[in-house]
C-alpha atoms as a PDB file:
ATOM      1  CA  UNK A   1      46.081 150.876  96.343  1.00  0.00           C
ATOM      2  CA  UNK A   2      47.900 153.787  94.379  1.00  0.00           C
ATOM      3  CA  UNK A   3      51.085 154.819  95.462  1.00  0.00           C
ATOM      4  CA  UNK A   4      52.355 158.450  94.725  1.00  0.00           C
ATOM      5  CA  UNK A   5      56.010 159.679  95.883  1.00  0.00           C
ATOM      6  CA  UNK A   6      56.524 163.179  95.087  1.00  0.00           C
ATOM      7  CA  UNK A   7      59.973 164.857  94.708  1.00  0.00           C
ATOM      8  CA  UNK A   8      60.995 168.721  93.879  1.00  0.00           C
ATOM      9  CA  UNK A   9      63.687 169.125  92.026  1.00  0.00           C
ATOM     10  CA  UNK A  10      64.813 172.659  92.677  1.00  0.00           C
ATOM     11  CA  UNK A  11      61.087 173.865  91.863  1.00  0.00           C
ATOM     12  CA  UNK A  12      61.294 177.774  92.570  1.00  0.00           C
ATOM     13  CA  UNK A  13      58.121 177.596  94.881  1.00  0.00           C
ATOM     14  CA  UNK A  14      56.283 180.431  96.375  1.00  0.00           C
ATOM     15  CA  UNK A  15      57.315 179.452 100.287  1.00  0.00           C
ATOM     16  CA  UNK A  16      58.524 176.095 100.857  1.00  0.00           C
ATOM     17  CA  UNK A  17      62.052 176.782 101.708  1.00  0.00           C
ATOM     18  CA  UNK A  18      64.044 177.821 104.958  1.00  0.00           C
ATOM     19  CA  UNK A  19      65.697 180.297 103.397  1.00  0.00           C
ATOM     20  CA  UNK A  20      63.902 182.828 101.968  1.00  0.00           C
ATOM     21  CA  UNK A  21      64.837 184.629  98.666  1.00  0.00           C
ATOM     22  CA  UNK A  22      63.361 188.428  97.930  1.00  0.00           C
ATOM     23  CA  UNK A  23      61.509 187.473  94.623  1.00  0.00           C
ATOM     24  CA  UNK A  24      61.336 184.536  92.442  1.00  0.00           C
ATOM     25  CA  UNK A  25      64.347 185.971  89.999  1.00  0.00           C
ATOM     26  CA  UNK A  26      66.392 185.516  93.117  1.00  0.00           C
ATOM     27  CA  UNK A  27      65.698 182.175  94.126  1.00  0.00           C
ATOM     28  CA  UNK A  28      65.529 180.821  90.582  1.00  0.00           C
ATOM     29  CA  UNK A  29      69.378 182.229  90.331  1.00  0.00           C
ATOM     30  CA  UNK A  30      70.181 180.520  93.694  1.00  0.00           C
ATOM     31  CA  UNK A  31      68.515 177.200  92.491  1.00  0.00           C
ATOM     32  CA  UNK A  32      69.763 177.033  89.115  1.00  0.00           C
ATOM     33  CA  UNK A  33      73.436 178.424  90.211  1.00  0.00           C
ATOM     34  CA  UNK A  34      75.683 175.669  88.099  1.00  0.00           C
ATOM     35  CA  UNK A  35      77.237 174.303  91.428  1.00  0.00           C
ATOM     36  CA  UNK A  36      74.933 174.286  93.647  1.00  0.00           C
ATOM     37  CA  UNK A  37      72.826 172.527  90.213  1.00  0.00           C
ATOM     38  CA  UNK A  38      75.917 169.508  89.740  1.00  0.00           C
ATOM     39  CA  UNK A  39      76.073 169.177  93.537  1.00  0.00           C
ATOM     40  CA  UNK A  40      71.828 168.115  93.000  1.00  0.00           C
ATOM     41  CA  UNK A  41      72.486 166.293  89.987  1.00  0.00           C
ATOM     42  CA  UNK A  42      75.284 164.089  91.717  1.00  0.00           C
ATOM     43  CA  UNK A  43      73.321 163.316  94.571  1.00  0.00           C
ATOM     44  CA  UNK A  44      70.426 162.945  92.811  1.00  0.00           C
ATOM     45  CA  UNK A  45      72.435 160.073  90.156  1.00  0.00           C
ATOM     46  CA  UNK A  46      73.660 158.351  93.376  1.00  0.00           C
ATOM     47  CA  UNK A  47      72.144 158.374  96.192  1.00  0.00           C
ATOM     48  CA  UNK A  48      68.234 159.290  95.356  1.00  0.00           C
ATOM     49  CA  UNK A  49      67.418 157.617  92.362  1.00  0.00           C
ATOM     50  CA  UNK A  50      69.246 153.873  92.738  1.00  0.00           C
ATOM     51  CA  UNK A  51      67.068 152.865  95.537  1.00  0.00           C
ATOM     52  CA  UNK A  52      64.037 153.888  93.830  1.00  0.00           C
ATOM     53  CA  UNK A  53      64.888 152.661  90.461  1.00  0.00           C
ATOM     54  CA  UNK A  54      65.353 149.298  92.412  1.00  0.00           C
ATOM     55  CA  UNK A  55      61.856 148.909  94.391  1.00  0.00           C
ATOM     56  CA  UNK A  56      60.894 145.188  94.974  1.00  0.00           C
ATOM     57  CA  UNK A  57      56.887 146.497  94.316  1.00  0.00           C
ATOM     58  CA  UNK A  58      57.393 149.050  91.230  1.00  0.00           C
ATOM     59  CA  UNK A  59      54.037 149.473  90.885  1.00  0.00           C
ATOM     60  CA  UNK A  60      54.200 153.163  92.092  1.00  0.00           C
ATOM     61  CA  UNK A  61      54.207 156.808  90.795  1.00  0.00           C
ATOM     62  CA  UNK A  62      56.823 159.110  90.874  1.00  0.00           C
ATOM     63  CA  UNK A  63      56.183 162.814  90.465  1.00  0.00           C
ATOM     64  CA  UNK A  64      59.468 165.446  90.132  1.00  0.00           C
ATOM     65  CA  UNK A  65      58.189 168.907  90.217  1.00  0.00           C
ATOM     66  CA  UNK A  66      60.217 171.164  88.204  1.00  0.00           C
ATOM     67  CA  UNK A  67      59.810 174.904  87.378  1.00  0.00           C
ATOM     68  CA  UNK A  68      59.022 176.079  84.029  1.00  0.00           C
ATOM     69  CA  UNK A  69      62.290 178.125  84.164  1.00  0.00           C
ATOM     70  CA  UNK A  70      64.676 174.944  84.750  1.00  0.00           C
ATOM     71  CA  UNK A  71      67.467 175.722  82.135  1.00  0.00           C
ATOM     72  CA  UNK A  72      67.087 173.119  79.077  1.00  0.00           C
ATOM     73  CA  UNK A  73      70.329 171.601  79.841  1.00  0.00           C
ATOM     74  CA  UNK A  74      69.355 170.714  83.306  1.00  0.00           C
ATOM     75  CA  UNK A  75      65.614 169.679  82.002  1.00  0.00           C
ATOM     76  CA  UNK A  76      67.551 167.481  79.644  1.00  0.00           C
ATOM     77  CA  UNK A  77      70.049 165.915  81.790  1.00  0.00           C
ATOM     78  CA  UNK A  78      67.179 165.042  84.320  1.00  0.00           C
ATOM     79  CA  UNK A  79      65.238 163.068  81.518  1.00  0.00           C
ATOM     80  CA  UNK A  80      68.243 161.286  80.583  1.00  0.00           C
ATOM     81  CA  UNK A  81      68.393 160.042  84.140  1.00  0.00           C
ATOM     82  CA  UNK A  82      64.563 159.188  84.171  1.00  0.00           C
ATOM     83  CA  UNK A  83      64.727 157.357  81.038  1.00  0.00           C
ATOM     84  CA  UNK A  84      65.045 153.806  82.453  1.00  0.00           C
ATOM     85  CA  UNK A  85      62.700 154.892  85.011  1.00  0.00           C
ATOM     86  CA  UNK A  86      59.222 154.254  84.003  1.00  0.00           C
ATOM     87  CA  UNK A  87      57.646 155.072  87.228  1.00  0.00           C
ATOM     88  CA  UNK A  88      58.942 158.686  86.905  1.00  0.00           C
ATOM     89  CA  UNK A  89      57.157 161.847  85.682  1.00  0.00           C
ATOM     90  CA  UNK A  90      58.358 165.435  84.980  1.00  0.00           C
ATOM     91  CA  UNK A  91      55.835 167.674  86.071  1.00  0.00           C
ATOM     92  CA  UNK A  92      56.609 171.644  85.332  1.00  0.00           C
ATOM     93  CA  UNK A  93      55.130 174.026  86.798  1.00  0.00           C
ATOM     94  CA  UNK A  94      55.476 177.742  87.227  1.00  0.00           C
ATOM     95  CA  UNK A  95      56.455 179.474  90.192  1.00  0.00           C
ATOM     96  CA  UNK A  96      53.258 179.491  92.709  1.00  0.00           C
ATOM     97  CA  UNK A  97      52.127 178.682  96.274  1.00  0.00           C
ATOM     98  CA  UNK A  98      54.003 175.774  97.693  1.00  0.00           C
ATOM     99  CA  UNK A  99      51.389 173.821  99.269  1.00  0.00           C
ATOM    100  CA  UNK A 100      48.835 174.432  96.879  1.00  0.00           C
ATOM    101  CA  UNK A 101      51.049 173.843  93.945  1.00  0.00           C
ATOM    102  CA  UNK A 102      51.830 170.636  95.089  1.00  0.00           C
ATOM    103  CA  UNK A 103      48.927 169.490  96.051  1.00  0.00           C
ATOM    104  CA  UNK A 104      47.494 170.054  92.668  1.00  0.00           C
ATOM    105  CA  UNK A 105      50.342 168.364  90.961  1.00  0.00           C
ATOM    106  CA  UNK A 106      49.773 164.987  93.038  1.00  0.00           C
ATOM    107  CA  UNK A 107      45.981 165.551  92.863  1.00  0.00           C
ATOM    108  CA  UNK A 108      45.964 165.448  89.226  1.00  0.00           C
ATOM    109  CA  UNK A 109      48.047 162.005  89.347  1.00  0.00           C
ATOM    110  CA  UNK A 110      45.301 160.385  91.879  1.00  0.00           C
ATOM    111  CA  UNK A 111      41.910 158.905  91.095  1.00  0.00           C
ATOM    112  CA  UNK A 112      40.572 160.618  93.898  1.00  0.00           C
ATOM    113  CA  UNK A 113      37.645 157.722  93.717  1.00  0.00           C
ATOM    114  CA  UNK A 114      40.497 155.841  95.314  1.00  0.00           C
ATOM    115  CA  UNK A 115      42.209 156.087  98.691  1.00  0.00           C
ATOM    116  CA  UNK A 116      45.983 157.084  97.763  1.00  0.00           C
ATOM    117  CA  UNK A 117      49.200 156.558  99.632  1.00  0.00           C
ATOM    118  CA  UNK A 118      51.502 159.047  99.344  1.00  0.00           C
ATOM    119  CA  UNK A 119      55.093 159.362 100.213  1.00  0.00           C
ATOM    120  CA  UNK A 120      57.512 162.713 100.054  1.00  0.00           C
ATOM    121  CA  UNK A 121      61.172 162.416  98.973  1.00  0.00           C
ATOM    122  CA  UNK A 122      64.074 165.013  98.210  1.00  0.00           C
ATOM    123  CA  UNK A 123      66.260 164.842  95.472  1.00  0.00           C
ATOM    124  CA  UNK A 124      69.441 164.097  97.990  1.00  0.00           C
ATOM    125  CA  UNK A 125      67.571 161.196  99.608  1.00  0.00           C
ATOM    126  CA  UNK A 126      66.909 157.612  99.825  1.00  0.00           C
ATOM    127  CA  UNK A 127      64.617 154.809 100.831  1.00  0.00           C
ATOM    128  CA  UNK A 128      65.652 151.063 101.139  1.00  0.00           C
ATOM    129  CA  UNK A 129      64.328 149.053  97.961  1.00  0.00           C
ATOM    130  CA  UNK A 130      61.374 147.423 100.157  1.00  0.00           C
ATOM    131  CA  UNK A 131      60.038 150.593 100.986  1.00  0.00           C
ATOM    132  CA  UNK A 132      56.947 150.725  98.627  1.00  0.00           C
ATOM    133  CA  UNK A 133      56.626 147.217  99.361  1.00  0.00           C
ATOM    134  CA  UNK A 134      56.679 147.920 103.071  1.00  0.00           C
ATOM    135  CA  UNK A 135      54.715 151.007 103.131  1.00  0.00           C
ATOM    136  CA  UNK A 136      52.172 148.980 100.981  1.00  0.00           C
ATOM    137  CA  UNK A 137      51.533 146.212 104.028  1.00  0.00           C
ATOM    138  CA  UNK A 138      51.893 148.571 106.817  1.00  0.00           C
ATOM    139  CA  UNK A 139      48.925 150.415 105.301  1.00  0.00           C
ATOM    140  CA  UNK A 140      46.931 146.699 105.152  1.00  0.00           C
ATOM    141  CA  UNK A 141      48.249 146.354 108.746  1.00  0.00           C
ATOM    142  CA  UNK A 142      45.924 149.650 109.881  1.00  0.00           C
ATOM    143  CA  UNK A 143      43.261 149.237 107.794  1.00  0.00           C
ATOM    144  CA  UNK A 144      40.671 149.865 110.576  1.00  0.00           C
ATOM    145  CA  UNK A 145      42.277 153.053 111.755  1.00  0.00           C
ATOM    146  CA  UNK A 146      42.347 154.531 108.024  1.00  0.00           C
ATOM    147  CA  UNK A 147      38.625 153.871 108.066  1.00  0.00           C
ATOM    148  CA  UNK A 148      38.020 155.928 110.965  1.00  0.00           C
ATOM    149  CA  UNK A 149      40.375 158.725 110.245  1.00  0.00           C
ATOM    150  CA  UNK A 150      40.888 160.671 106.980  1.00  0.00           C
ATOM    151  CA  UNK A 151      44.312 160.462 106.809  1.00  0.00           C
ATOM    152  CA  UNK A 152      46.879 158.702 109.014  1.00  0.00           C
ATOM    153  CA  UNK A 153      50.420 159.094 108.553  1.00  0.00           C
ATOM    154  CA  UNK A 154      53.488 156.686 108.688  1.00  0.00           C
ATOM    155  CA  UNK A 155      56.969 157.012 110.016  1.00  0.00           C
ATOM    156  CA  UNK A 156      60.143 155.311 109.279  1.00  0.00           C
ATOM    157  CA  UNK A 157      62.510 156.444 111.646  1.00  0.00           C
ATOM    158  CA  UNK A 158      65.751 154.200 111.552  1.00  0.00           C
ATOM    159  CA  UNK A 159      68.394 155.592 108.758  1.00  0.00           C
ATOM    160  CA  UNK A 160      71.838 156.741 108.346  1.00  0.00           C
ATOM    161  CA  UNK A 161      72.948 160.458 107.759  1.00  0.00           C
ATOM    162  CA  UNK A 162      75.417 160.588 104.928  1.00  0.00           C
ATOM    163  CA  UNK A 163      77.450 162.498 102.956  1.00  0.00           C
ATOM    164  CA  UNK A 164      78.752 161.219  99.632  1.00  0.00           C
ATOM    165  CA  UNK A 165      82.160 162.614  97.991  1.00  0.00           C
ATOM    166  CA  UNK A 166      85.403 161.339  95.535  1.00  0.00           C
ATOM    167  CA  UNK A 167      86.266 158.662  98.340  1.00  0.00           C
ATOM    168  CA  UNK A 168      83.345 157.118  98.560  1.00  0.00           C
ATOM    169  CA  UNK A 169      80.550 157.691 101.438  1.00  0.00           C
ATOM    170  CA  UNK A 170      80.800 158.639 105.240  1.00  0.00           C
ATOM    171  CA  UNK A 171      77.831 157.538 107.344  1.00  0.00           C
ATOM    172  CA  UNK A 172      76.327 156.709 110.168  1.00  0.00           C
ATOM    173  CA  UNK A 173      73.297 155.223 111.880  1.00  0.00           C
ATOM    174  CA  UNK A 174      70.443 157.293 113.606  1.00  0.00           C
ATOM    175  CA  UNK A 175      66.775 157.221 115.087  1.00  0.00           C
ATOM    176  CA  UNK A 176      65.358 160.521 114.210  1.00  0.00           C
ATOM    177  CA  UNK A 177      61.012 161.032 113.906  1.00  0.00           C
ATOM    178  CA  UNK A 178      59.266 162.707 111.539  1.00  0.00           C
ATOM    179  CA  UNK A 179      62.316 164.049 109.450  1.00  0.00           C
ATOM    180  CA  UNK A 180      60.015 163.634 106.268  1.00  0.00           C
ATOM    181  CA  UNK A 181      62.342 160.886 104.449  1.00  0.00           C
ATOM    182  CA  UNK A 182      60.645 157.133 104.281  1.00  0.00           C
ATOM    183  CA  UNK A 183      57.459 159.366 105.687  1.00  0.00           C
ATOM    184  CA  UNK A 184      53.927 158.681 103.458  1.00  0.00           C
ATOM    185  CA  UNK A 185      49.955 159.422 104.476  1.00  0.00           C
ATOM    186  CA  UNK A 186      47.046 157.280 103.497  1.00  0.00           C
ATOM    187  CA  UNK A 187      44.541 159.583 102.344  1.00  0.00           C
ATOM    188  CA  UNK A 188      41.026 158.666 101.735  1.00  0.00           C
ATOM    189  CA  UNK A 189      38.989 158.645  98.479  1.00  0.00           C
ATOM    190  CA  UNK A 190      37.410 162.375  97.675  1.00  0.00           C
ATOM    191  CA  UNK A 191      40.323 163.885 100.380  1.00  0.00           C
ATOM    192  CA  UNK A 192      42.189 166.515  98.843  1.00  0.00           C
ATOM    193  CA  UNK A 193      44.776 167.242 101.029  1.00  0.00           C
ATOM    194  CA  UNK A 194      48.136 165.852  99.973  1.00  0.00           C
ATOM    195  CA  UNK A 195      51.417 164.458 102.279  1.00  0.00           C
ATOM    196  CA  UNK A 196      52.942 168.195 100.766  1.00  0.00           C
ATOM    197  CA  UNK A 197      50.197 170.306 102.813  1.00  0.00           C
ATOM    198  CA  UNK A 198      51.566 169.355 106.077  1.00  0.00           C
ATOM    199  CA  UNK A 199      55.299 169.841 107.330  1.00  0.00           C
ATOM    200  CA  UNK A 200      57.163 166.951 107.742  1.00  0.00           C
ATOM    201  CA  UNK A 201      57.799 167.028 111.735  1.00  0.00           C
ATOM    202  CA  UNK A 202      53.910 168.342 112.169  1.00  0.00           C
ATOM    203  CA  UNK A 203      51.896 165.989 110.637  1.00  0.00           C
ATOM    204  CA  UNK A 204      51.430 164.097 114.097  1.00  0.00           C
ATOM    205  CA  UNK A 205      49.583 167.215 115.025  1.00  0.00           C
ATOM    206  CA  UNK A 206      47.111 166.525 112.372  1.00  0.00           C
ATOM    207  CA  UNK A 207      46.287 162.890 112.212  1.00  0.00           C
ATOM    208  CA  UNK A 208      46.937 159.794 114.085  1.00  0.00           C
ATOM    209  CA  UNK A 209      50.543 158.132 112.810  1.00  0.00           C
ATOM    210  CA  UNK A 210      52.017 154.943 112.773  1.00  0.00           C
ATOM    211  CA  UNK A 211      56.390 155.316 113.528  1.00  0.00           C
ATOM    212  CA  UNK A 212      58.736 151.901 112.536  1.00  0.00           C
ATOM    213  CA  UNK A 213      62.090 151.358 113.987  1.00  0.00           C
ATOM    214  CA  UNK A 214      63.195 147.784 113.338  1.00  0.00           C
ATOM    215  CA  UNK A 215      65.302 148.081 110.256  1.00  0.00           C
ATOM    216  CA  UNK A 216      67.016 150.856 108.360  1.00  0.00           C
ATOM    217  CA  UNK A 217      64.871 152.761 106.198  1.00  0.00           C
ATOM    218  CA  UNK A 218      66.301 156.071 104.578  1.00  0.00           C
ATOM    219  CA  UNK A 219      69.650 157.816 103.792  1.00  0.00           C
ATOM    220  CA  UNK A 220      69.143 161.167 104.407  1.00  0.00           C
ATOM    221  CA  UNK A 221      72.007 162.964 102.309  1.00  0.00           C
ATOM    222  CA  UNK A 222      74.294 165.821 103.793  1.00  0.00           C
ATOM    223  CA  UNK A 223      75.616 168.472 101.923  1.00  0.00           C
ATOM    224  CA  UNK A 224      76.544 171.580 101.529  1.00  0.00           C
ATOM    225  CA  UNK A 225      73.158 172.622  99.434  1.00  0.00           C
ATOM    226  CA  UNK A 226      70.795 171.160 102.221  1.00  0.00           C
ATOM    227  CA  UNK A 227      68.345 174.107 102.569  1.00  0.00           C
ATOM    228  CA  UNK A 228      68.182 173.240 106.365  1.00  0.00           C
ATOM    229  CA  UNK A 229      72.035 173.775 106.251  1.00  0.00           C
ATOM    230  CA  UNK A 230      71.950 177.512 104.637  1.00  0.00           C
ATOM    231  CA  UNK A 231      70.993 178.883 108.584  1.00  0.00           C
ATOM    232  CA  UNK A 232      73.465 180.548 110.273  1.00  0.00           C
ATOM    233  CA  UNK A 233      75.327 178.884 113.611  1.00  0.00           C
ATOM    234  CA  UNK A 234      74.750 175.221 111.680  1.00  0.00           C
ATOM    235  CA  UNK A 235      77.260 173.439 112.705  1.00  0.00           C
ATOM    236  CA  UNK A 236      79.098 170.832 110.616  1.00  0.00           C
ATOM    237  CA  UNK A 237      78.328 166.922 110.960  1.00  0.00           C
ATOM    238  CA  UNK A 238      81.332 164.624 112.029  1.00  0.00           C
ATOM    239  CA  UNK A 239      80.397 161.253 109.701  1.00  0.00           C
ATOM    240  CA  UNK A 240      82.761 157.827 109.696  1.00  0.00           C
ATOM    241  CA  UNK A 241      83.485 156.630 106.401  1.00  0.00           C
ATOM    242  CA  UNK A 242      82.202 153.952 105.544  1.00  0.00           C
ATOM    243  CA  UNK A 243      84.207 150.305 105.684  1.00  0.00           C
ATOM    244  CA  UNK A 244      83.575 147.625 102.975  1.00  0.00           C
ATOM    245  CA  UNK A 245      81.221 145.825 105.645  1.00  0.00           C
ATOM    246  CA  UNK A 246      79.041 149.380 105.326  1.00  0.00           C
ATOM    247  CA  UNK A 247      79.282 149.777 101.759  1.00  0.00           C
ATOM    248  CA  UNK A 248      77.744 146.746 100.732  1.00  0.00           C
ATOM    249  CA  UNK A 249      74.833 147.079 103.363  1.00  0.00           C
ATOM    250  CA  UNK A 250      74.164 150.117 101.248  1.00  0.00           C
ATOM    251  CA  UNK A 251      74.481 148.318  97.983  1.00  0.00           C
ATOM    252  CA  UNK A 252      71.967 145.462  99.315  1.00  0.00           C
ATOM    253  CA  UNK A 253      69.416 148.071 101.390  1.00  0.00           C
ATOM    254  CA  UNK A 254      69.411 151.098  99.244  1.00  0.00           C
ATOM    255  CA  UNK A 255      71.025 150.196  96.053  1.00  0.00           C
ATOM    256  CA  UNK A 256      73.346 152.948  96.520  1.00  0.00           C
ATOM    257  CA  UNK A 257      77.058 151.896  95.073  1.00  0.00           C
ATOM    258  CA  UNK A 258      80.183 153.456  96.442  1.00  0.00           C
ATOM    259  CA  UNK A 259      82.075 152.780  93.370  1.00  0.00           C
ATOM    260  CA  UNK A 260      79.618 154.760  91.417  1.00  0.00           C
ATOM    261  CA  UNK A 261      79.614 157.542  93.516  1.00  0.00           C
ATOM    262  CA  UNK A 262      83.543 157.488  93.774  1.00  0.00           C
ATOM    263  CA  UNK A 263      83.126 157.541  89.849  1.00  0.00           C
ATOM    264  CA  UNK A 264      80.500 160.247  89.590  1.00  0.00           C
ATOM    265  CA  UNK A 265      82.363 162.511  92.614  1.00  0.00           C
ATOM    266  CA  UNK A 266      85.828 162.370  91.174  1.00  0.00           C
END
């Protein structure tokens, strides 16, 4: 069965974000801003792409939605992060509808004879290196409900928040539903509705879903660039750091290296 995960990387979208920007000119500026862009890029090194890079099933897709107008330097620097990364695609695109942009951009990577799963990620994020693997059998596991239903959803929720920086990372464990990291749909042949049409802590309102809680799925990154963090009255998250018992449960589950990202945060 296909796989598809589908990433934006600072894609200057039509709608999409929680904080809203008065034309595209503006929110390009905001995206491509060069700190806000190194913060991405450093999360992006670290914590997003290790995990992915180190899946125990590869054989997957991954789309990263760019705009048109990403500066060459960033457009550059992104494929020579991709470049042992096979599974990756650069997909530009100019500024449009959210939804429907992305749904066209992982509807042209389907064969829509076929039924897909499909799996959203952010560019701060990260799955454990089973998770195509385990999204895979947990889709064999409902096979009779995904006949009956056009789409049916899937829900890791067990994860750590974390935040990343020159001493290493600070962490910590939490059950949360439907906060759209280690979340994917089965969607059935001729369907055209993608995982992007539907918001992340909705999509139970949709279709029937499956949730998991026995092991840790997803590090969902914190920083200063989160767009749920650019609302007023957000208050800041208190996170441990970190002992060397916790660092190399992230090594093993999510490939993520606290000596690189001490390196890379410096």
């Amino acid at each position: 069965m296909q796989v598809i995960g589908f990433c934006r990387f600072s894609y200057p979208a039509e709608g999409g974000f929680q904080v809203e920007h008065d034309d595209t000119g503006s929110r390009e500026a905001y995206l491509y801003a060069p700190a806000r862009m190194e913060e991405r890029f450093r999360h992006f090194e670290c914590i997003c792409l290790p995990g992915l890079k180190a899946q125990t099933d590869s054989d997957f897709v991954l789309l990263l939605l760019v705009g048109t107008s990403l500066p060459a330097e960033y457009r550059a620097r992104l494929e020579t992060l991709l470049a042992d990364f096979p599974q990756a695609r650069i997909v530009a695109r100019a500024p449009g509808p959210h939804r429907s942009v992305c749904q066209e951009v992982i509807n042209d990577a389907r064969d829509m004879d076929e039924p897909c799963l499909q799996f959203r990620h952010d560019d701060d994020d990260a799955v454990s290196v089973d998770f195509v693997a385990t999204l895979r059998e947990a889709a064999l596991d409902v096979s009779a409900l995904r006949a009956k239903h056009r789409l049916v959803g899937f829900d890791w929720n067990r994860g750590y928040v974390a935040r990343p920086d020159a001493g290493g990372i600070c962490a910590e464990e939490t059950v949360t539903p439907y906060w759209g990291v280690a979340q994917a749909m089965a969607v059935k042949p001729g369907v055209r509705q993608s995982i992007m049409n539907f918001s992340h802590n909705k999509i139970l309102r949709f279709m029937p879903t499956v949730t998991f809680t026995d092991s840790p799925m997803y590090v969902r990154g914190h920083n200063e660039h989160n767009d749920s963090r650019q609302k007023k009255h957000v208050k800041p998250v208190a996170l441990p750091r970190l002992d060397a018992a916790g660092e190399a449960l992230f090594r093993t589950r999510f490939a993520i290296d606290a000596d690189q990202v001490r390196r890379v945060f410096a």
